[in-house]
N, C-alpha and C. Protein backbone atom coordinates (compact mmCIF):
# COMPACT_ATOMS: atom_id res chain seq x y z
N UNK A 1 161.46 30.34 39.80
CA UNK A 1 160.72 31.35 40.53
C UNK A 1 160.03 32.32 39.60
N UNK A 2 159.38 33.15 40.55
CA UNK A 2 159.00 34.21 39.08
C UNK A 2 159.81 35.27 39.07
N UNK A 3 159.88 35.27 38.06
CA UNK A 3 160.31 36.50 36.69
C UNK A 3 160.11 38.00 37.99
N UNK A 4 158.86 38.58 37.92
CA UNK A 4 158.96 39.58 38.48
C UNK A 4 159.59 39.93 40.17
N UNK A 5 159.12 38.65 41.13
CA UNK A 5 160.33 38.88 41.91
C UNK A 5 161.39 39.07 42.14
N UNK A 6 162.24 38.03 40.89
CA UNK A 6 163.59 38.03 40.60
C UNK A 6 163.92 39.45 40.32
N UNK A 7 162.82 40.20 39.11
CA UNK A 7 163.49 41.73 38.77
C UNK A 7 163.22 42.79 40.23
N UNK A 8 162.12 42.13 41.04
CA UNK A 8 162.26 43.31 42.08
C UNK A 8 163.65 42.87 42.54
N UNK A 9 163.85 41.93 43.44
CA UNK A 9 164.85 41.41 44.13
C UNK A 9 166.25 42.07 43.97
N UNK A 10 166.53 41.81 42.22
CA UNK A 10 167.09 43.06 41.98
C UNK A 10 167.68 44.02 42.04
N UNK A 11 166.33 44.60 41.38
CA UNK A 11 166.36 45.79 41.64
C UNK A 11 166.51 46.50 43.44
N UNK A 12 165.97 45.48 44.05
CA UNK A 12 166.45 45.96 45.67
C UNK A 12 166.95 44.70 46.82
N UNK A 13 168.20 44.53 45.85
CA UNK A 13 168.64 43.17 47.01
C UNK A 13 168.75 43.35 48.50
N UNK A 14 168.33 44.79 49.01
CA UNK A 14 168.24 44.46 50.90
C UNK A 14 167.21 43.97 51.29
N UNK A 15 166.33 43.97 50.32
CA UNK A 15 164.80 43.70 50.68
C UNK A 15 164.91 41.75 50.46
N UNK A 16 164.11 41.46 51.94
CA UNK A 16 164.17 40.03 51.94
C UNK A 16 162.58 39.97 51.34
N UNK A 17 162.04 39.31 49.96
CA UNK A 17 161.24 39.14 48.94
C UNK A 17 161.29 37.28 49.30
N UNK A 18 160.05 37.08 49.39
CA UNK A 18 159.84 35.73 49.21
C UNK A 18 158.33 35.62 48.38
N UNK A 19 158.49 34.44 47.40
CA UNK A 19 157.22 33.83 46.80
C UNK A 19 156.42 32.94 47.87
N UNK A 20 154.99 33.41 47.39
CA UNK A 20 154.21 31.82 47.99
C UNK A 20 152.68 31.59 46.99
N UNK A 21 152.92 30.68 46.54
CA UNK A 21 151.69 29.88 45.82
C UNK A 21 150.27 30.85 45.65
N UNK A 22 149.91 31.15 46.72
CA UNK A 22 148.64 31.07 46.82
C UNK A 22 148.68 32.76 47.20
N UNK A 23 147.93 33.67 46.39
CA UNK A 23 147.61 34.81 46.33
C UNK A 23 146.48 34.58 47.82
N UNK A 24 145.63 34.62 48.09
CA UNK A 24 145.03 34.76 48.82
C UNK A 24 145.38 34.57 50.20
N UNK A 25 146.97 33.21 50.72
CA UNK A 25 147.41 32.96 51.55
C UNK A 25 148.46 34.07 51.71
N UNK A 26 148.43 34.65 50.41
CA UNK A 26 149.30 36.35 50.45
C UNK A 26 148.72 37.06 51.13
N UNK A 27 147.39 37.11 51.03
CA UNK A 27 146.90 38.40 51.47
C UNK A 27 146.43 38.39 52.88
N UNK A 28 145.77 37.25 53.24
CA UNK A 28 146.03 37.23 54.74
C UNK A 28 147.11 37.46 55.68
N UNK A 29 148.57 36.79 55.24
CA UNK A 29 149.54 37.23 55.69
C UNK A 29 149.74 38.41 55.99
N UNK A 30 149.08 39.43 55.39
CA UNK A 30 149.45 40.86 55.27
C UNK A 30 148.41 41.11 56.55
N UNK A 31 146.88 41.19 56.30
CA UNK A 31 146.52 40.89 57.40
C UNK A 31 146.56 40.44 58.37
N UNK A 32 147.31 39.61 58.30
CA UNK A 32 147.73 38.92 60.37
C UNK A 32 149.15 39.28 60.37
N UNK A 33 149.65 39.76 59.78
CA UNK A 33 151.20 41.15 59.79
C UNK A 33 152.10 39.79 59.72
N UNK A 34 151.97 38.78 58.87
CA UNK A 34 153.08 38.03 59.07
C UNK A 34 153.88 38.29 57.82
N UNK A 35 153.73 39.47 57.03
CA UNK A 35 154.63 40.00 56.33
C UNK A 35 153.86 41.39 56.05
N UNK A 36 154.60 42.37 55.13
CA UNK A 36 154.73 43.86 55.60
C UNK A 36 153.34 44.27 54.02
N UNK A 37 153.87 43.38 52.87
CA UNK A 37 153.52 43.25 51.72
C UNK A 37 152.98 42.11 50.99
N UNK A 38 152.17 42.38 50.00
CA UNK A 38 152.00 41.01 48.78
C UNK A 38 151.61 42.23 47.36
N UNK A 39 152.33 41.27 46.61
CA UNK A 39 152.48 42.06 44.81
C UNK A 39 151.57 41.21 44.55
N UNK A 40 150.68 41.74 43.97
CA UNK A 40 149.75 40.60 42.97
C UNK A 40 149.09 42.00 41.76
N UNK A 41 148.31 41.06 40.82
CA UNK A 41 148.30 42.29 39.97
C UNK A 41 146.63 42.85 40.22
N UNK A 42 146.54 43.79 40.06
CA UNK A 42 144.81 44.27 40.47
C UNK A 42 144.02 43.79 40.22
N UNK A 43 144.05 43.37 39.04
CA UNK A 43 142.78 42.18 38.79
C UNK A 43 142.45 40.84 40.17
N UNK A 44 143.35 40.27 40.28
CA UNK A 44 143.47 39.11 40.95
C UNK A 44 142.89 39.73 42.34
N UNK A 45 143.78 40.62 43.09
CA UNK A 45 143.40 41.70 44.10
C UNK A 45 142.02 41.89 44.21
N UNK A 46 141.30 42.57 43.09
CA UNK A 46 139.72 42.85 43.28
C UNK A 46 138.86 41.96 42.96
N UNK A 47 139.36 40.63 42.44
CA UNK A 47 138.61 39.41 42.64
C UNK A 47 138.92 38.66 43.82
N UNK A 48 139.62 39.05 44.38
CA UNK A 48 140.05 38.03 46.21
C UNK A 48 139.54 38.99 47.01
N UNK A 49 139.44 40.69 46.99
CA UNK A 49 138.28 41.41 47.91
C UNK A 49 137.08 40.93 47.89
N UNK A 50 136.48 40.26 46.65
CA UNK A 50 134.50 40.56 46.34
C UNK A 50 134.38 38.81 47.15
N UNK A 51 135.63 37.85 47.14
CA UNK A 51 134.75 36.83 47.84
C UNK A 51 135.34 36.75 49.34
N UNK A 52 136.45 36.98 49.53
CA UNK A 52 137.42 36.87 51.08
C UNK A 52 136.85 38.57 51.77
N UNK A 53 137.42 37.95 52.86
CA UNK A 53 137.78 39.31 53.86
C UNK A 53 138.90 39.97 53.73
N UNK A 54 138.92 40.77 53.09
CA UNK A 54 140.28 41.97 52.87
C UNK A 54 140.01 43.33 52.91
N UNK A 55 138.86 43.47 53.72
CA UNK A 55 139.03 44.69 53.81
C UNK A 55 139.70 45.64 54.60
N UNK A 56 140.42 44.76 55.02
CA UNK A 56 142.10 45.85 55.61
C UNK A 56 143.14 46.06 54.81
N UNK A 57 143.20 45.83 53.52
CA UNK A 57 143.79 45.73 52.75
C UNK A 57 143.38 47.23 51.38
N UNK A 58 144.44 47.31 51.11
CA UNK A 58 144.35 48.93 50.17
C UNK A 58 145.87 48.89 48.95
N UNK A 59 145.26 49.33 47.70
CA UNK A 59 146.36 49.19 46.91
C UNK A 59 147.58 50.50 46.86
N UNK A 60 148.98 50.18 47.13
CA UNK A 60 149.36 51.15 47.33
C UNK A 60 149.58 51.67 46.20
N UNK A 61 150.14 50.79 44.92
CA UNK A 61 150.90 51.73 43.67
C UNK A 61 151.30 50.40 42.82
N UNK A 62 151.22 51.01 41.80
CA UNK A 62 151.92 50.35 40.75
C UNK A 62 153.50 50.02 40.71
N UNK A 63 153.79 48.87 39.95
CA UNK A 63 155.28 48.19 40.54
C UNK A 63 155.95 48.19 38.61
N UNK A 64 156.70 49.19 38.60
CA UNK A 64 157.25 49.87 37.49
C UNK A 64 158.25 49.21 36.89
N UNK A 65 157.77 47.93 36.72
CA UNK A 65 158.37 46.34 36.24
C UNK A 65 157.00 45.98 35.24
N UNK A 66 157.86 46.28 33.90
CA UNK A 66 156.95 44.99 32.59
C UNK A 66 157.23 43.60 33.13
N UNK A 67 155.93 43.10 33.16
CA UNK A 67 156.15 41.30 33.49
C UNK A 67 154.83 40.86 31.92
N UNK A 68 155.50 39.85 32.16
CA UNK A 68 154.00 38.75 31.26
C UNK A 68 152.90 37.81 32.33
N UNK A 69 151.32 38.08 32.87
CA UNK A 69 151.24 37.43 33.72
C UNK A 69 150.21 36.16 32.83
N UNK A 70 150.46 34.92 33.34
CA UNK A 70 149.29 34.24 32.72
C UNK A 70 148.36 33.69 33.90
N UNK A 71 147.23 33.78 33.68
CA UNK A 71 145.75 33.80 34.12
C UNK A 71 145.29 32.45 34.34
N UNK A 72 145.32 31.94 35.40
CA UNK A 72 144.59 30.07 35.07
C UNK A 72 143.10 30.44 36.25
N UNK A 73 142.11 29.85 35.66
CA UNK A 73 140.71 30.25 36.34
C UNK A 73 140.32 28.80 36.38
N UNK A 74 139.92 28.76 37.74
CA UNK A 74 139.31 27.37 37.76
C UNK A 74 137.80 27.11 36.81
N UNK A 75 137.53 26.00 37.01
CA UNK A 75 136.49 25.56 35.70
C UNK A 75 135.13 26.17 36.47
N UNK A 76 135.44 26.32 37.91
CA UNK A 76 133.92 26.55 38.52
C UNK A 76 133.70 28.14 38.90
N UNK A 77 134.59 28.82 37.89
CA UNK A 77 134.80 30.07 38.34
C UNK A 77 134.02 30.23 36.85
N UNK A 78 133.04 29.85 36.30
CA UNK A 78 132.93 30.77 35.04
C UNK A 78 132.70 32.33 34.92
N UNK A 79 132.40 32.57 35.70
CA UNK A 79 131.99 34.63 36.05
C UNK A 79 132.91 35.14 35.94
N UNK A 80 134.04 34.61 36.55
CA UNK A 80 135.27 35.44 36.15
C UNK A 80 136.25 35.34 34.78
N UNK A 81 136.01 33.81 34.25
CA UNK A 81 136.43 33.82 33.20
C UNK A 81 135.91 34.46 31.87
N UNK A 82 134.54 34.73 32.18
CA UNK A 82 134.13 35.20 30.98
C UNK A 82 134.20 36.96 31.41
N UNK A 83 134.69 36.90 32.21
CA UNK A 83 135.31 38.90 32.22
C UNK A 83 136.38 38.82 31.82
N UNK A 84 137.53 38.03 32.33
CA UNK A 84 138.37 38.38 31.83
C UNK A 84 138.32 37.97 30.30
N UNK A 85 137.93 37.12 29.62
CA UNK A 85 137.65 36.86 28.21
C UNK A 85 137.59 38.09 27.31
N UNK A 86 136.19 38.49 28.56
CA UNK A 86 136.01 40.37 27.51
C UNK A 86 136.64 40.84 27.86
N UNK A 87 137.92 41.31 28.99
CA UNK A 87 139.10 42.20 28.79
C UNK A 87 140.16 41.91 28.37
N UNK A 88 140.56 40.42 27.84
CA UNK A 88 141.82 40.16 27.21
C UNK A 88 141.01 40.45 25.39
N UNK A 89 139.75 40.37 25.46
CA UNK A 89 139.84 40.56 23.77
C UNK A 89 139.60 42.16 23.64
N UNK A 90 139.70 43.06 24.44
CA UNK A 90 139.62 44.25 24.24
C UNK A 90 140.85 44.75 23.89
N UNK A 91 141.79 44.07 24.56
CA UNK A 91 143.54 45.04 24.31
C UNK A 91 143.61 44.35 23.03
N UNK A 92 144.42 46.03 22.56
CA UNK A 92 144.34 45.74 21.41
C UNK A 92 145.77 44.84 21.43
N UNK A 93 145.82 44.24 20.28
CA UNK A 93 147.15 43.40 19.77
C UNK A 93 148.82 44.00 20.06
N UNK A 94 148.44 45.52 19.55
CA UNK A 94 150.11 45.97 19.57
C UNK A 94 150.19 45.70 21.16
């Protein structure tokens, strides 16, 4: 599973936390109330607003858990890969 659910989970075992695949099948859920929440990280978030319908959707806060996330972009997505390109070579190293 992932890493950062496991540390929310956690950190708040009353809370029933489930994974599912597909960020975007997250976010509808939230929209058709078939769950309360979806964690995803902002980036991903403001690239699933500019092509889906989410605009019922609003970020509440930051989730005060270090994770490592890795990034897979499909091949026909080049627009987004070459942003994130220029924001992973901007941070610096440390």
């Amino acid at each position: 599973g992932d890493p950062l659910l496991a540390n929310l989970q956690k950190i708040h075992p009353s809370v029933h936390i489930t994974g599912e695949k597909s960020y975007l099948k997250s976010f509808q859920d939230v929209l058709n109330k078939k769950v309360d929440f979806a964690i995803a990280p902002l980036s991903i978030f403001d690239y699933y607003r500019q092509f889906y319908d989410l605009d019922g959707l609003q970020v509440a806060g930051d989730i005060p858990i270090k994770s490592e996330f890795s990034i897979a972009v499909r091949k026909d997505h080049w627009m987004l890969f070459n942003v994130l390109d220029k924001i992973f070579q901007a941070i610096p190293k440390e």
